[in-house]
Each structure stands twice: as structure tokens, then as C-alpha cells.
N, C-alpha and C. Protein backbone atom coordinates (compact mmCIF):
# COMPACT_ATOMS: atom_id res chain seq x y z
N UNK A 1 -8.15 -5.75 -7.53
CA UNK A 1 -9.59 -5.85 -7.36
C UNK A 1 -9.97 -7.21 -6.77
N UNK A 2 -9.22 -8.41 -7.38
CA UNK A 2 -9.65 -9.77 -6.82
C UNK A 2 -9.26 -9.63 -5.57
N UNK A 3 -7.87 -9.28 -5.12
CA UNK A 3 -7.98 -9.27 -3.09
C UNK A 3 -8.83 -8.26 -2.70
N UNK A 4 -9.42 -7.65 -2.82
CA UNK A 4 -10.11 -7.18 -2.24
C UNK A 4 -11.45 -7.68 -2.14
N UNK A 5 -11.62 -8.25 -3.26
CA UNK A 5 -13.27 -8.92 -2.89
C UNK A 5 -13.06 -10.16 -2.00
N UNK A 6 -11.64 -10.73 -2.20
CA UNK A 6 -11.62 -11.58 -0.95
C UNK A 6 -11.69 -11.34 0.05
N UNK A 7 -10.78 -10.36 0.43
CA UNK A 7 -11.14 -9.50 1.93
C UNK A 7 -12.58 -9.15 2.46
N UNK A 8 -13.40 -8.87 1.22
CA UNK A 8 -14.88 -8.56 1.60
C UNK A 8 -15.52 -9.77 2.18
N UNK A 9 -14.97 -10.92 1.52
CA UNK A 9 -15.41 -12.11 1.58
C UNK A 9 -15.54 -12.74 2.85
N UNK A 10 -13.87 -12.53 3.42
CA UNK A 10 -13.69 -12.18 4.94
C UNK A 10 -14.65 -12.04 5.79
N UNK A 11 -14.32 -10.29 4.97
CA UNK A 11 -14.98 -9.60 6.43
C UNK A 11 -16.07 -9.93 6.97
N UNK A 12 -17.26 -10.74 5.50
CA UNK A 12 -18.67 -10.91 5.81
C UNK A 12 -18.47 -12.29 6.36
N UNK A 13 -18.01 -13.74 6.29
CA UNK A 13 -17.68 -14.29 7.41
C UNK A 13 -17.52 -14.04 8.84
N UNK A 14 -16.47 -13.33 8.80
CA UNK A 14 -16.24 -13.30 10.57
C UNK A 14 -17.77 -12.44 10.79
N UNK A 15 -18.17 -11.60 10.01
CA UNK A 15 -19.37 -10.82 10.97
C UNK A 15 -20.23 -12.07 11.14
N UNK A 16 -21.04 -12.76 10.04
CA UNK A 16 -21.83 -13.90 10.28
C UNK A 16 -21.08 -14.78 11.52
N UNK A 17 -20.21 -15.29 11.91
CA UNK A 17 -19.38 -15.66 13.40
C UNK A 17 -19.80 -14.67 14.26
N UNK A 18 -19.26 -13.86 14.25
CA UNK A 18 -19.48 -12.53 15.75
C UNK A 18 -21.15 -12.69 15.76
N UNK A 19 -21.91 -12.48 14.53
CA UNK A 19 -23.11 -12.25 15.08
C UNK A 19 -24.05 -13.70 15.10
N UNK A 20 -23.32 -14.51 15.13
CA UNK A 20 -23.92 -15.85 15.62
C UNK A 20 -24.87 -16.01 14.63
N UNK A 21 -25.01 -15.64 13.35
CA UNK A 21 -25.59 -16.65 12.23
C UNK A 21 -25.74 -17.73 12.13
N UNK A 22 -24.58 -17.99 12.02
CA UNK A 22 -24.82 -19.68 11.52
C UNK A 22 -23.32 -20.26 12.56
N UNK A 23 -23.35 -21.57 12.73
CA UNK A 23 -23.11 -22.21 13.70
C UNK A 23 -21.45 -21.40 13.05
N UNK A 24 -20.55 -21.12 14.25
CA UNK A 24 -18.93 -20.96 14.21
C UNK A 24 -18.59 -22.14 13.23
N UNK A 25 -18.40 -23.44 14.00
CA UNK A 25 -17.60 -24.70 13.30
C UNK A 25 -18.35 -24.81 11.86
N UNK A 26 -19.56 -24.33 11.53
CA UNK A 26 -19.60 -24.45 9.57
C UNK A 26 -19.03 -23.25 8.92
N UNK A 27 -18.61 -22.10 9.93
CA UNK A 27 -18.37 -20.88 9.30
C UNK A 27 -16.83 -21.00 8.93
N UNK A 28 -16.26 -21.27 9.97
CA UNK A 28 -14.62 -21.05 10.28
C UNK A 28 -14.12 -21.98 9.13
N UNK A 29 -14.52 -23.10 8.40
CA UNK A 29 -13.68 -23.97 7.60
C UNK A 29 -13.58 -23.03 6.41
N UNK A 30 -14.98 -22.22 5.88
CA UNK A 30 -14.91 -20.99 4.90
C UNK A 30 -14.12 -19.94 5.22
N UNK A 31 -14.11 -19.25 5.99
CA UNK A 31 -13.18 -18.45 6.73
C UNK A 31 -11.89 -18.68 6.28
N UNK A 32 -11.45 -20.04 7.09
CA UNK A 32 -9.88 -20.31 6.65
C UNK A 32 -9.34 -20.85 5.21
N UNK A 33 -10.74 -21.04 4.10
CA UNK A 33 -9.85 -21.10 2.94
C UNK A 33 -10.01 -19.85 1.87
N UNK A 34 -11.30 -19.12 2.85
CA UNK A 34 -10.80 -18.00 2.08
C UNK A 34 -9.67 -16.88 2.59
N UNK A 35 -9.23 -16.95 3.67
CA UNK A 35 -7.56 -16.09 4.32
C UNK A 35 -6.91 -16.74 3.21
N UNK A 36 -6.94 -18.03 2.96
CA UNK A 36 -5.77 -18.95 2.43
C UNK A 36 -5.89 -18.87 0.96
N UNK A 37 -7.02 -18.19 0.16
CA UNK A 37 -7.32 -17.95 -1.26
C UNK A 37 -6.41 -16.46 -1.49
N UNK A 38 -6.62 -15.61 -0.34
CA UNK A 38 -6.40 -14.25 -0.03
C UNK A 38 -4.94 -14.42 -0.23
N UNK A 39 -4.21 -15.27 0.63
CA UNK A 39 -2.52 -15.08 0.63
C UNK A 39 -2.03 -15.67 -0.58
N UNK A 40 -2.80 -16.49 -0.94
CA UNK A 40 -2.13 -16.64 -2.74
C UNK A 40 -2.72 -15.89 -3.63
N UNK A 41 -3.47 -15.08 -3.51
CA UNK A 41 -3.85 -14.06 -4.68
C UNK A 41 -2.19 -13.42 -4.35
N UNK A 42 -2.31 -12.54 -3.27
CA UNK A 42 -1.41 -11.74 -2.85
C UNK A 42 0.81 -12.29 -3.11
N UNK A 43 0.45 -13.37 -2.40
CA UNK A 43 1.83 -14.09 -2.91
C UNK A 43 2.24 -14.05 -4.85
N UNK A 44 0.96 -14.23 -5.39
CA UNK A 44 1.15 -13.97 -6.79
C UNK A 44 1.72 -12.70 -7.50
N UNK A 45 0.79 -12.02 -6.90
CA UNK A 45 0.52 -10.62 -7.26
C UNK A 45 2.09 -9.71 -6.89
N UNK A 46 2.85 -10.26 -5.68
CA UNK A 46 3.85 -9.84 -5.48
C UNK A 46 5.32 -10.57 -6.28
N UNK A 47 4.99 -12.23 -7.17
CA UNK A 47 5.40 -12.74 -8.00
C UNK A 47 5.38 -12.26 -8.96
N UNK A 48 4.55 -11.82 -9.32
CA UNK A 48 3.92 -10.90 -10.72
C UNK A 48 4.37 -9.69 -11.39
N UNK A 49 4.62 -8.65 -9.52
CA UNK A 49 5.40 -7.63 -9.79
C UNK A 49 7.15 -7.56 -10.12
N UNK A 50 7.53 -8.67 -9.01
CA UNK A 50 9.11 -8.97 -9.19
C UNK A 50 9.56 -9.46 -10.74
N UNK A 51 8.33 -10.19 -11.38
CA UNK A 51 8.96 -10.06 -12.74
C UNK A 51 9.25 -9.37 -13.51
């Protein structure tokens, strides 16, 4: 459930980018730490299972 609300989290970033909301360069620094929140949920979660 938590990656996925990150992914939502995502997705509504890049749309605010594509649709020119708010300036790219304040969007993209959110953007890239939430991909980067996303791959350690996921890196865990696949830690989690191997145990």
C-alpha cells in the first residue's frame, strides 16, 4: 500500500511538470526524492520477503 501511494505521489508531480503548474526546477527536486523514497520502500520490501 505504501509504494503505491508513492507512485501516486509521482504520478501527481510529473502531471503538475507536464502541465506547467508550478515552475519544473521547484517540482523536479520533489520528484526525485520521491522516485528515491519509492526504490527504498521497494528495495525493503524485497529485503523483507528474502527473509
Amino acid at each position: 500500500m505504501l509504494i503505491e501511494e508513492a507512485n501516486e505521489s509521482c504520478y501527481w508531480l510529473e502531471l503538475i511538470i507536464e502541465g506547467q503548474l508550478l515552475a519544473k526546477e521547484k517540482v523536479e527536486p520533489l520528484l526525485d526524492e520521491a522516485n528515491q523514497s519509492t526504490a527504498i520502500m521497494v528495495a525493503s520490501r524485497k529485503t523483507a520477503k528474502a527473509e
